[in-house]
C-alpha atoms as a PDB file:
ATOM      1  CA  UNK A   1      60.951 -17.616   6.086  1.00  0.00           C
ATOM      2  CA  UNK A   2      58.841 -14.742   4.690  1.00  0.00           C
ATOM      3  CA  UNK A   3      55.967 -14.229   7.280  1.00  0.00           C
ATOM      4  CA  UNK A   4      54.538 -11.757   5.149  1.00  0.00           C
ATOM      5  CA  UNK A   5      53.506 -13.828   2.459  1.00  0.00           C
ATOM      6  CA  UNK A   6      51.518 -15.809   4.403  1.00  0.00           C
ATOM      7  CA  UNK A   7      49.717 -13.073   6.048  1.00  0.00           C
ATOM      8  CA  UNK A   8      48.946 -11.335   2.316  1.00  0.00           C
ATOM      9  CA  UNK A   9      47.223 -14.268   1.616  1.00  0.00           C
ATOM     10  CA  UNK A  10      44.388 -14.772   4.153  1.00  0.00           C
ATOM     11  CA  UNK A  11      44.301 -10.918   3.720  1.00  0.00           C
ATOM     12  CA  UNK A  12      43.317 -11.114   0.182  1.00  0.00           C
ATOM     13  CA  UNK A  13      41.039 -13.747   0.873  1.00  0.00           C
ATOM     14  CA  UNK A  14      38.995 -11.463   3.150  1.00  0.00           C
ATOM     15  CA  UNK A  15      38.808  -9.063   0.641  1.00  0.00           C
ATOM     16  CA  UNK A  16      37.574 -10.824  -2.395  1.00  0.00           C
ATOM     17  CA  UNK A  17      34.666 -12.203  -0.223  1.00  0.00           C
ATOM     18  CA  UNK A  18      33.733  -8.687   0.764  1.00  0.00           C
ATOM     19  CA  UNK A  19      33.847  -7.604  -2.334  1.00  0.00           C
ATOM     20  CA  UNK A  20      31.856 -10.682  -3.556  1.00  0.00           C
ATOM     21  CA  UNK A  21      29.234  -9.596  -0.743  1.00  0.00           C
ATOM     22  CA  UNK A  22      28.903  -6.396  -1.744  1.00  0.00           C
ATOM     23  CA  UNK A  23      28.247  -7.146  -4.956  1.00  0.00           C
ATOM     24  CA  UNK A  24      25.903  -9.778  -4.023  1.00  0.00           C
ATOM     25  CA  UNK A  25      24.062  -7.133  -1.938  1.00  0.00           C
ATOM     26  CA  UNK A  26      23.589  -4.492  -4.740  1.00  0.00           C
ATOM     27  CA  UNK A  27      19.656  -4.152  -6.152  1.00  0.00           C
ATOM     28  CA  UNK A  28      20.045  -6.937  -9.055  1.00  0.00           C
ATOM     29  CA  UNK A  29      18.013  -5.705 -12.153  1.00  0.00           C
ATOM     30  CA  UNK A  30      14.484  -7.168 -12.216  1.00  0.00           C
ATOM     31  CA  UNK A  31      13.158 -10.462 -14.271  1.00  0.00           C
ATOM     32  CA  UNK A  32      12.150  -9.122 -17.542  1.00  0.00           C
ATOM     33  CA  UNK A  33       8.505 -11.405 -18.107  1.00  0.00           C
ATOM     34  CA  UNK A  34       9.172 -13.731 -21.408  1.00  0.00           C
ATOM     35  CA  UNK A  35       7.526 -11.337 -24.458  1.00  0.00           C
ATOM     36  CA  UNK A  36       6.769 -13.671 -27.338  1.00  0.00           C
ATOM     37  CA  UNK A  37       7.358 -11.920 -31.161  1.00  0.00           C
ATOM     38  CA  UNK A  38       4.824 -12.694 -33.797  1.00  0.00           C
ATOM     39  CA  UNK A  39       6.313 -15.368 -35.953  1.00  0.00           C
ATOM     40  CA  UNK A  40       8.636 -17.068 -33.763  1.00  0.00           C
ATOM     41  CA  UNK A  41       8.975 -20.768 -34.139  1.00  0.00           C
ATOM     42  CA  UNK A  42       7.288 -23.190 -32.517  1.00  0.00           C
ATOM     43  CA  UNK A  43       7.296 -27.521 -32.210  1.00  0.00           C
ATOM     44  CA  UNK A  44       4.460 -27.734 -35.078  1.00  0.00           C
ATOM     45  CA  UNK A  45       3.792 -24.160 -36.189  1.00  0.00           C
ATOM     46  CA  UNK A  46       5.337 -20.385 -36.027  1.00  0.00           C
ATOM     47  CA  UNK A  47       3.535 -18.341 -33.597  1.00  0.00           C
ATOM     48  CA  UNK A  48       0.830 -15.594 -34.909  1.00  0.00           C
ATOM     49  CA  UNK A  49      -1.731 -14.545 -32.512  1.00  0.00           C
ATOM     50  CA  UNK A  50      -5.083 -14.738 -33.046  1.00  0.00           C
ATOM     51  CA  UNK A  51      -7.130 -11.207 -33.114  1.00  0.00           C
ATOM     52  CA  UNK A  52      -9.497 -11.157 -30.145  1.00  0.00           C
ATOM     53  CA  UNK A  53     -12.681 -10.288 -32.937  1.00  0.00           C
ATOM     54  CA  UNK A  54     -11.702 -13.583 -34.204  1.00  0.00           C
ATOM     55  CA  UNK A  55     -11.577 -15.491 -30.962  1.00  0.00           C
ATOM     56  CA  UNK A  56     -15.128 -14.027 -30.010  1.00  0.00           C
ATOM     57  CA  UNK A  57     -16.420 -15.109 -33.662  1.00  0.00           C
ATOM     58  CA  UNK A  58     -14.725 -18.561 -32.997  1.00  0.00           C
ATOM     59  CA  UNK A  59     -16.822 -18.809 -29.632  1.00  0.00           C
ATOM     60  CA  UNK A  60     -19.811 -17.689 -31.251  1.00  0.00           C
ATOM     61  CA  UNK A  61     -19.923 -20.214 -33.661  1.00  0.00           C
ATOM     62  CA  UNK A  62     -19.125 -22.802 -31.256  1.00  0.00           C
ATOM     63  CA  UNK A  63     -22.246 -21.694 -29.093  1.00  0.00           C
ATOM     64  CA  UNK A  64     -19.752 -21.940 -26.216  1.00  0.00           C
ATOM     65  CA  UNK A  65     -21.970 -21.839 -22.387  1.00  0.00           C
ATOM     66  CA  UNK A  66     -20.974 -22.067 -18.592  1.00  0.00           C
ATOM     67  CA  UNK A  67     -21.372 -26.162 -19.548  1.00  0.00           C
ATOM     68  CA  UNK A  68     -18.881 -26.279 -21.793  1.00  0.00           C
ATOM     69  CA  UNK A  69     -14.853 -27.968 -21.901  1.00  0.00           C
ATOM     70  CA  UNK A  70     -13.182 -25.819 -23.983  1.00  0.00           C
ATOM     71  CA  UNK A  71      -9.776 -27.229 -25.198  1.00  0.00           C
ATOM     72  CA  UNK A  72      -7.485 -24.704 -27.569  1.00  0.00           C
ATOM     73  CA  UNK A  73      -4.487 -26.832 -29.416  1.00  0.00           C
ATOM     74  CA  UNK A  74      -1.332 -24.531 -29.820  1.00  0.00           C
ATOM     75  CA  UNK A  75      -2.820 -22.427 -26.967  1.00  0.00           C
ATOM     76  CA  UNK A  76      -0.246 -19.209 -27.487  1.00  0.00           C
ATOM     77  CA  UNK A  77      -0.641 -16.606 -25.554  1.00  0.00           C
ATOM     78  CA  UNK A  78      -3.570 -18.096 -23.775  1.00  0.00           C
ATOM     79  CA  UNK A  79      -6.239 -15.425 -25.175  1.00  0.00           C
ATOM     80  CA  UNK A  80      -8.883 -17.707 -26.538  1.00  0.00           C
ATOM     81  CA  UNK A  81      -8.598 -20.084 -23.157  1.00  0.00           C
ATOM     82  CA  UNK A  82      -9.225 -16.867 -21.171  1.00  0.00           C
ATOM     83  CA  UNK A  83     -12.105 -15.803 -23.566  1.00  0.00           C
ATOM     84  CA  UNK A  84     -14.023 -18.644 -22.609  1.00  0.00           C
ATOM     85  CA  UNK A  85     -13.686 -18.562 -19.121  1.00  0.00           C
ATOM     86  CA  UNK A  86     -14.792 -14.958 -18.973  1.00  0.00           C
ATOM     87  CA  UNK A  87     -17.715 -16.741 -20.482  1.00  0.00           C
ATOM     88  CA  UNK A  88     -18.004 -19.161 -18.110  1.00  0.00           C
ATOM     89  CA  UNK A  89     -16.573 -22.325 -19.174  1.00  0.00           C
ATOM     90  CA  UNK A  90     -14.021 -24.974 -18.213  1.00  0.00           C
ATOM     91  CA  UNK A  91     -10.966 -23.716 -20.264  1.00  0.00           C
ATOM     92  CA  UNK A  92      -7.309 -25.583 -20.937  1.00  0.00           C
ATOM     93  CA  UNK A  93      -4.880 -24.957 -23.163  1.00  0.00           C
ATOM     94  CA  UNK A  94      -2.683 -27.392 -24.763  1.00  0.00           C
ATOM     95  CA  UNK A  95       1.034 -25.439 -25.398  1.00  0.00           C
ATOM     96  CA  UNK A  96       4.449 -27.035 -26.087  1.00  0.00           C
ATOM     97  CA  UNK A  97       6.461 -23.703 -25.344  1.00  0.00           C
ATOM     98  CA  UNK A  98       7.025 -23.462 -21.396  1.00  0.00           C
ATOM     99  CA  UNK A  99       7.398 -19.982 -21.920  1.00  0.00           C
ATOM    100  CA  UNK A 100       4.295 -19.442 -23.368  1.00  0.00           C
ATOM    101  CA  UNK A 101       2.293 -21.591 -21.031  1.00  0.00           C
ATOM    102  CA  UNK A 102       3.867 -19.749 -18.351  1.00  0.00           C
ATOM    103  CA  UNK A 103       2.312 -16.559 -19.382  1.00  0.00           C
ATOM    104  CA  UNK A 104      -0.628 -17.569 -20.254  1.00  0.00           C
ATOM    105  CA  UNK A 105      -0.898 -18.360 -16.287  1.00  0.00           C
ATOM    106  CA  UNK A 106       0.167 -15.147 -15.741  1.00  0.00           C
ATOM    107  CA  UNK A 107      -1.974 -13.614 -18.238  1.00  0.00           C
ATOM    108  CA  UNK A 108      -5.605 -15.611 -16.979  1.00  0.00           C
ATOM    109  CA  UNK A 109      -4.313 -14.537 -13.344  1.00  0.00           C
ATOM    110  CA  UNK A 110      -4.594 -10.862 -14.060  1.00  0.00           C
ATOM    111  CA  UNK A 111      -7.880 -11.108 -15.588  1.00  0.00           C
ATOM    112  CA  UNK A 112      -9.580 -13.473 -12.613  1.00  0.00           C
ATOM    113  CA  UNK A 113      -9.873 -16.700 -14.685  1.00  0.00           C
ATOM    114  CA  UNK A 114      -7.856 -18.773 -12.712  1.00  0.00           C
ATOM    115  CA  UNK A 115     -10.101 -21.396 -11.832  1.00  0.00           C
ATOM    116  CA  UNK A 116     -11.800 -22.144 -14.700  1.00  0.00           C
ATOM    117  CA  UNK A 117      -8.761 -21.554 -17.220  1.00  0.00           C
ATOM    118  CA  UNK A 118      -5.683 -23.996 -16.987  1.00  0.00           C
ATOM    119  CA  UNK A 119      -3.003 -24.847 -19.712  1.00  0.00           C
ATOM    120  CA  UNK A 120      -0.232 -27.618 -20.021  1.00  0.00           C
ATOM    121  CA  UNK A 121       3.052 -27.943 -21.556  1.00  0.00           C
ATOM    122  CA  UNK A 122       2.131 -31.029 -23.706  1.00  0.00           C
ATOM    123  CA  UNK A 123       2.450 -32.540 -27.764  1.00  0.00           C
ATOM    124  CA  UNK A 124      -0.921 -32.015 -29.118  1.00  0.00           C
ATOM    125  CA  UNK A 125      -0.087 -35.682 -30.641  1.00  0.00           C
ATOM    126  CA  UNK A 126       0.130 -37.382 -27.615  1.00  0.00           C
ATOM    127  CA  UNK A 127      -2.568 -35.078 -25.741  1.00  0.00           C
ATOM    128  CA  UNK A 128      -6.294 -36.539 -24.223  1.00  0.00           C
ATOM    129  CA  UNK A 129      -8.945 -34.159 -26.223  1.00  0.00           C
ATOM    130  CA  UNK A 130     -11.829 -36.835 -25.117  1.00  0.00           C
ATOM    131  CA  UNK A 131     -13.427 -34.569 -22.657  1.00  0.00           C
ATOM    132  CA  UNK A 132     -13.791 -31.213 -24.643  1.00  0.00           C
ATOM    133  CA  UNK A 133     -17.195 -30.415 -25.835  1.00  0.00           C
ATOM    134  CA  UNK A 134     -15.525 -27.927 -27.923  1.00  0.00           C
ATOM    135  CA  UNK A 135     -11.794 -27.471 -29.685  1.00  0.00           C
ATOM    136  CA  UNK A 136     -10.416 -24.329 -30.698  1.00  0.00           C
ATOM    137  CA  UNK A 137      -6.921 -23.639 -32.826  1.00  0.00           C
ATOM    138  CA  UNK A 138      -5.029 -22.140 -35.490  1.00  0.00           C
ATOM    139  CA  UNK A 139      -2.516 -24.738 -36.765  1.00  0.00           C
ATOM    140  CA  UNK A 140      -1.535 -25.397 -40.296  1.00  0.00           C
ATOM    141  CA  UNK A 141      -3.903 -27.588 -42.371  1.00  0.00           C
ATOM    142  CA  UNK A 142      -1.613 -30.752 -42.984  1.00  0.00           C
ATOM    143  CA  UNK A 143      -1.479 -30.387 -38.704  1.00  0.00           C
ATOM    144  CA  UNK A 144      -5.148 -30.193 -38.797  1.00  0.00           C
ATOM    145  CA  UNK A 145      -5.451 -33.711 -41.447  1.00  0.00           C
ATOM    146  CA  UNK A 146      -2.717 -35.297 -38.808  1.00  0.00           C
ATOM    147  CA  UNK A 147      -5.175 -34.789 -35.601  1.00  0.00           C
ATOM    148  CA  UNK A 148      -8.340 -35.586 -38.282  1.00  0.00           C
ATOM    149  CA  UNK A 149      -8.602 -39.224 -37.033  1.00  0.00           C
ATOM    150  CA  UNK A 150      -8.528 -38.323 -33.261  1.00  0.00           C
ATOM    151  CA  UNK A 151     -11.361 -35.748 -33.477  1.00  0.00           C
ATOM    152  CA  UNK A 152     -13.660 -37.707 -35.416  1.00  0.00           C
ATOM    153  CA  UNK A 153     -13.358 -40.067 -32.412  1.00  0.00           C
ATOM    154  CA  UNK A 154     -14.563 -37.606 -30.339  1.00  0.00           C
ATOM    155  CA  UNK A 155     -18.478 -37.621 -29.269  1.00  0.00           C
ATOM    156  CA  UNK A 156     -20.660 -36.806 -31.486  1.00  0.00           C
ATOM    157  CA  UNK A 157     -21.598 -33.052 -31.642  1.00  0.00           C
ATOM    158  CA  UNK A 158     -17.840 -32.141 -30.640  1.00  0.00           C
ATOM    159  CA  UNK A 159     -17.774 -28.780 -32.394  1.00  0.00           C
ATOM    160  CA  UNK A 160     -14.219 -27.721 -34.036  1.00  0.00           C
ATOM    161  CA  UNK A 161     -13.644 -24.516 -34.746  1.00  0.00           C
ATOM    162  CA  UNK A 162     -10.551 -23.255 -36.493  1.00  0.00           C
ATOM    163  CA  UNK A 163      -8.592 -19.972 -37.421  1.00  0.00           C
ATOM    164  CA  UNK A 164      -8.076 -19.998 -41.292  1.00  0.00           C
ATOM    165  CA  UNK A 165      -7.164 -23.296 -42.224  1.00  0.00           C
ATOM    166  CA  UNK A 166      -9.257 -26.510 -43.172  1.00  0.00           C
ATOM    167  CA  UNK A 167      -9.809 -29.638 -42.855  1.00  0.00           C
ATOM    168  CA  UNK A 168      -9.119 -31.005 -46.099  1.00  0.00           C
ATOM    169  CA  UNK A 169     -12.003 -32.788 -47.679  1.00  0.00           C
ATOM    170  CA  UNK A 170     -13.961 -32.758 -44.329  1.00  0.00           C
ATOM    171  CA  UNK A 171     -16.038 -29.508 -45.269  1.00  0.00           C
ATOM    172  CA  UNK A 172     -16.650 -26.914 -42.474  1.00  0.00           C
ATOM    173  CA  UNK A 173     -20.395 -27.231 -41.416  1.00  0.00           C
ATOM    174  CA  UNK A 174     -20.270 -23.085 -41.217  1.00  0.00           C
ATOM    175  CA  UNK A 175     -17.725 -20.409 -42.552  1.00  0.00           C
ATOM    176  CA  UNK A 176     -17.486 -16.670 -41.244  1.00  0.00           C
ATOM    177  CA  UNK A 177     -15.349 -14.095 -41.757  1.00  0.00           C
ATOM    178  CA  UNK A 178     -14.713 -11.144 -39.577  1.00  0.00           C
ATOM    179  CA  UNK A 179     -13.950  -7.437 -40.998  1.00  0.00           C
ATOM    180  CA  UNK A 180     -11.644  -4.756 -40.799  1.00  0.00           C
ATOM    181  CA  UNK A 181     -14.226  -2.712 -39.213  1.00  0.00           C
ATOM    182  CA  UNK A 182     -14.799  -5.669 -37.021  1.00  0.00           C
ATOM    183  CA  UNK A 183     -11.266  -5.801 -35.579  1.00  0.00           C
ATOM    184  CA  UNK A 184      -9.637  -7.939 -37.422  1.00  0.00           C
ATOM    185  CA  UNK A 185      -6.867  -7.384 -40.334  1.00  0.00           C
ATOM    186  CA  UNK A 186      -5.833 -10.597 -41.212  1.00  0.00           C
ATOM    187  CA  UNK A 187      -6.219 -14.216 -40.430  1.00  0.00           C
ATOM    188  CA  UNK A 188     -10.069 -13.819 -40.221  1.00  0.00           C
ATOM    189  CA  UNK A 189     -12.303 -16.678 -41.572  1.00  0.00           C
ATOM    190  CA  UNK A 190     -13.308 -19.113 -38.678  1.00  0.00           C
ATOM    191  CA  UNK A 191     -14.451 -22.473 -39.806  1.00  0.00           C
ATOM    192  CA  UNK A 192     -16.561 -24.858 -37.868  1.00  0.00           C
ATOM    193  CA  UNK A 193     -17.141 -28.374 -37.881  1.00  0.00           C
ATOM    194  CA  UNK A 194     -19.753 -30.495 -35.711  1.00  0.00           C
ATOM    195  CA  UNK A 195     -18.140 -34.158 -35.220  1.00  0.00           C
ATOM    196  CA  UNK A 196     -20.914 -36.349 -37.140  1.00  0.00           C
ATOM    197  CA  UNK A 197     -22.098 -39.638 -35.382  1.00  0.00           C
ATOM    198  CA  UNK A 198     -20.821 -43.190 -37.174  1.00  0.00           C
ATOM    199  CA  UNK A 199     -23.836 -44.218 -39.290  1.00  0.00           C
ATOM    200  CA  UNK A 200     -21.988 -46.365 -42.125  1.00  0.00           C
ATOM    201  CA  UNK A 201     -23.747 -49.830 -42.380  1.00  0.00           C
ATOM    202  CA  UNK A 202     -26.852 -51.921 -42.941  1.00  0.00           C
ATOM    203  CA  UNK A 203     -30.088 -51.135 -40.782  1.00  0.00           C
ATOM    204  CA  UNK A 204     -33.166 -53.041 -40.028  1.00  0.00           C
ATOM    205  CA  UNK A 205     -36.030 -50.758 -39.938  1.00  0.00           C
ATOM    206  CA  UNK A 206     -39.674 -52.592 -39.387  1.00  0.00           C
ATOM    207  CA  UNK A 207     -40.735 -51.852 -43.282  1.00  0.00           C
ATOM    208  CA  UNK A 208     -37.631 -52.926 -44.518  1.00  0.00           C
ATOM    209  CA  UNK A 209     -33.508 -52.320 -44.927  1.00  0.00           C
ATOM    210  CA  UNK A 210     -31.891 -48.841 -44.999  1.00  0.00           C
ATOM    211  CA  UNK A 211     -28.013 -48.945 -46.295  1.00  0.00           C
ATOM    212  CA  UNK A 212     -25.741 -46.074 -45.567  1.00  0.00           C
ATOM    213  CA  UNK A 213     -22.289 -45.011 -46.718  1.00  0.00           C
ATOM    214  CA  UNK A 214     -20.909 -42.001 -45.175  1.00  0.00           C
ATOM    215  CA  UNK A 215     -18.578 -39.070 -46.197  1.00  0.00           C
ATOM    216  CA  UNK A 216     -17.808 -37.388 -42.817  1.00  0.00           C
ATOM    217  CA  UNK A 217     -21.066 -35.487 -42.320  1.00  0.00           C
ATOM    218  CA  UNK A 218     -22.606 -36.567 -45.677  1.00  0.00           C
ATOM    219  CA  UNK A 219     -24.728 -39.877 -46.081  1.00  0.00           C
ATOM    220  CA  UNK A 220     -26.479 -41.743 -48.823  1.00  0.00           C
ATOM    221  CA  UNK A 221     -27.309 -45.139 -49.602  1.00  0.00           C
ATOM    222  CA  UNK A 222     -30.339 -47.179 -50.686  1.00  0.00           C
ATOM    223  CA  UNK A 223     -33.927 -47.607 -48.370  1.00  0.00           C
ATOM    224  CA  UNK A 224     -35.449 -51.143 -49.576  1.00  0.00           C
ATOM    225  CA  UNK A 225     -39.094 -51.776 -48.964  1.00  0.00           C
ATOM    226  CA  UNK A 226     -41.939 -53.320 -50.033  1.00  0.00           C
ATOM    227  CA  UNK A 227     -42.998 -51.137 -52.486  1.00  0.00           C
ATOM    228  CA  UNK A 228     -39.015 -51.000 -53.937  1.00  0.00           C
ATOM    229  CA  UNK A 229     -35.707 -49.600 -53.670  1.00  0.00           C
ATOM    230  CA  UNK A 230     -35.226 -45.780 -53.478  1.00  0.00           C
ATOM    231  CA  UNK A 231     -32.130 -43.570 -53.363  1.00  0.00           C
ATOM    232  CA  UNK A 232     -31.579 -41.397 -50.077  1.00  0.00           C
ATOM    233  CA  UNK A 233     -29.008 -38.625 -49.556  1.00  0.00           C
ATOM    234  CA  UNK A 234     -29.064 -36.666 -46.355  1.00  0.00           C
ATOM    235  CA  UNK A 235     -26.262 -35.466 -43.569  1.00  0.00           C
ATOM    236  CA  UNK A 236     -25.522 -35.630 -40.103  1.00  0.00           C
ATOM    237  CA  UNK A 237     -24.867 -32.937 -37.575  1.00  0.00           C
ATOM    238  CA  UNK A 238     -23.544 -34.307 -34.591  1.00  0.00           C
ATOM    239  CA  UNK A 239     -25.742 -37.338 -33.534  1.00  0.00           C
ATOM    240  CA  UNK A 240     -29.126 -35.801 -35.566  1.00  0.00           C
ATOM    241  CA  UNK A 241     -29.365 -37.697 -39.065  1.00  0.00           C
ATOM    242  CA  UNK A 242     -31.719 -36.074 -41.854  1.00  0.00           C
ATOM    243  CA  UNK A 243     -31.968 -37.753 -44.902  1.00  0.00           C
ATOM    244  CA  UNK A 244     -34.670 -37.957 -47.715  1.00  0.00           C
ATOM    245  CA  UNK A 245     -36.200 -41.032 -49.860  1.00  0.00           C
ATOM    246  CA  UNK A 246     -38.154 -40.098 -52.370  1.00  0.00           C
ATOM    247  CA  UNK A 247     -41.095 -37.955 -51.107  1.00  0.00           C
ATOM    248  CA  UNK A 248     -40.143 -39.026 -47.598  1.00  0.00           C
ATOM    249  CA  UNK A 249     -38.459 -37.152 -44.818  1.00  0.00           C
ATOM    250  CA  UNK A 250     -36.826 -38.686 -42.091  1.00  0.00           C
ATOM    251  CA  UNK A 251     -35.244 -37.342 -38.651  1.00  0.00           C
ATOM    252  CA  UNK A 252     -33.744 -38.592 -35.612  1.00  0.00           C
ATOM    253  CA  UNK A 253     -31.164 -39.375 -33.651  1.00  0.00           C
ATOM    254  CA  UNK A 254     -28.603 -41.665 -33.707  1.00  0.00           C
ATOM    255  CA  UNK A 255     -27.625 -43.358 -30.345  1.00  0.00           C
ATOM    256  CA  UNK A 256     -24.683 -46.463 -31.120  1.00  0.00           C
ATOM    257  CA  UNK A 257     -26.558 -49.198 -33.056  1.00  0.00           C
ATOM    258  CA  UNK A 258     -29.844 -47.430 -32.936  1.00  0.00           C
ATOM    259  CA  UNK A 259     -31.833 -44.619 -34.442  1.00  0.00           C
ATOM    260  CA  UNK A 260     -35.277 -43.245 -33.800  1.00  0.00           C
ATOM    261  CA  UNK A 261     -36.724 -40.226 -34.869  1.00  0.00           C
ATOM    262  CA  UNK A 262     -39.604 -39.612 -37.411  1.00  0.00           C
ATOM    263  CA  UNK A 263     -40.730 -39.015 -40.698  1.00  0.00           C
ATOM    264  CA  UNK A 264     -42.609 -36.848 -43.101  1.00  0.00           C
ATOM    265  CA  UNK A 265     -44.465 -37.270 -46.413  1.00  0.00           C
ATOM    266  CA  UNK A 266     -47.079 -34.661 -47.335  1.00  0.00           C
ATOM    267  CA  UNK A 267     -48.916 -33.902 -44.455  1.00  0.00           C
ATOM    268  CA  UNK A 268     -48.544 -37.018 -42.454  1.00  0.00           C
ATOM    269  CA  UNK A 269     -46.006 -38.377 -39.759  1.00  0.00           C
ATOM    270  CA  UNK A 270     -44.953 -41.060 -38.094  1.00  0.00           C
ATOM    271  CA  UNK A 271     -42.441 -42.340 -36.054  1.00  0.00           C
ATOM    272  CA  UNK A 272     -39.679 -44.591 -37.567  1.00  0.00           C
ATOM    273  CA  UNK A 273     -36.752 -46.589 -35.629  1.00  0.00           C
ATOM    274  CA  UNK A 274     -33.702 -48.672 -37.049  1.00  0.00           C
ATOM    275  CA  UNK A 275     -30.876 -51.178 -35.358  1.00  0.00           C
ATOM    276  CA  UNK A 276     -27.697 -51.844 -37.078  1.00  0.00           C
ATOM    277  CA  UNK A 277     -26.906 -55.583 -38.188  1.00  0.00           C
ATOM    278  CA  UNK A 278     -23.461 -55.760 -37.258  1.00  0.00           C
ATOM    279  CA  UNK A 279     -21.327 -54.407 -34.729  1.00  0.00           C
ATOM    280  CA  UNK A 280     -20.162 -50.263 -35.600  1.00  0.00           C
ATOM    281  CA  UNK A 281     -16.570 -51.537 -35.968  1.00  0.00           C
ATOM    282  CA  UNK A 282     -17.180 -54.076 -38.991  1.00  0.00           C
ATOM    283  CA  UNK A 283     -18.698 -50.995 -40.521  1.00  0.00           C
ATOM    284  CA  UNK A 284     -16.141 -48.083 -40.917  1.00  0.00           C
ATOM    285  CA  UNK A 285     -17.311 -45.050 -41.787  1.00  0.00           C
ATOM    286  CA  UNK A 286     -15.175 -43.630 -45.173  1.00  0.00           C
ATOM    287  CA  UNK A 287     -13.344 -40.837 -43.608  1.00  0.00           C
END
């Protein structure tokens, strides 16, 4: 029997677990933070950050206040999220990298937005956008088409703003572009939309039958009366309709089935009011 075998091995056992605790107890090197690199690929787009003179021109445009619900699709790096809470509104972004939602966190934490600037790992395609009052991004423009439908279900006077890219034949309400000497070197033309109120359909006014078609934010149609037919052509922005009929020109507001606002011919004015014959969904709007 060879008793020193057996002691060797409880021996060597000892040893290999100090050794395992020493290494254990050495300084291990720190956590580098995730660093994204411009142009790395993401679910729906690559990744190129937005220039901060851009994201203030976006927010400009957008008229963003304290009472907004800012919601940024393809949120990044977080910078436009945190932009608008340092201006004082209710903030999320909507990111499908963990990575990058997790420093965006980070990033709003070190400049004191915390509460009022949140993101989520999420598919913009399956996301909730019905609460924003405003939605901010910089996707590519057969993304933008895709999520069309859902923001024109939005409420009325949603305003869209995007970095660079369209919306197909939905024109931008307002286009501006930034400078060099502004900040900003490229990607630098923010376009803005204002989600126009459903208006297609036949309306009973008291003198007589107004018919509209509509073309996003464009309308036109025929006003029948008692003196004749006339042609009308007019827009919307948000739930405020304008339109003109021959010499006529009405304003108002459109609320559902109903509209009431007034109108101008030469120097006189009056009030004028419509209901829609039909329910809104056996007129659809031609988007």
């Amino acid at each position: 029997m060879n008793a020193s075998r057996y002691l060797r091995q409880p021996l060597l056992a000892l040893f290999l677990s100090l050794v395992a605790a020493a290494v254990l107890a050495q300084p291990q090197p720190a956590k580098q933070d995730y660093e994204p690199q411009v142009g790395q690929e993401g679910k729906d787009v690559v990744w190129v950050p937005t220039s901060q003179a851009l994201v203030n021109k976006m927010l400009d445009m957008a008229k963003v206040t304290p009472q907004d619900y800012v919601i940024d699709l393809g949120s990044g790096d977080g910078r436009t999220v945190i932009t608008a809470a340092k201006r004082g509104a209710q903030a999320l972004g909507i990111e499908y990298n963990p990575d990058m939602v997790e420093l965006s966190i980070r990033n709003a934490a070190q400049e004191g937005v915390s509460e009022k600037a949140s993101f989520q790992k999420a598919d913009l395609f399956e996301s909730d956008f019905s609460r924003a009052t405003v939605i901010t991004m910089f996707l590519l423009p057969e993304i933008n088409i895709k999520l069309r439908p859902k923001i024109l279900n939005l409420k009325p006077g949603t305003r869209i703003v995007s970095n660079s890219f369209t919306m197909g034949e939905w024109k931008a309400d307002r286009t501006e572009t930034v400078t060099d000497q502004e900040g900003c070197t490229s990607y630098c033309t923010a376009y803005l939309w204002i989600v126009p109120a459903k208006t297609e359909g036949t309306w009973r006014l008291p003198q007589g039958e107004l018919m509209l078609k509509q073309s996003f934010q464009m309308i036109s149609g025929t006003l029948k009366s008692g003196t004749g037919t006339q042609q009308i052509s007019g827009r919307l922005r948000g739930d405020r309709i304008s339109f003109t009929a021959g010499s006529a020109r009405y304003s108002g507001r459109v609320s559902g089935d109903t509209i009431e606002g007034t109108v101008k011919s030469g120097n006189n004015s009056a009030k004028w009011s419509a209901t829609r014959l039909g329910k809104l969904s056996a007129a659809p709007p031609a988007f």
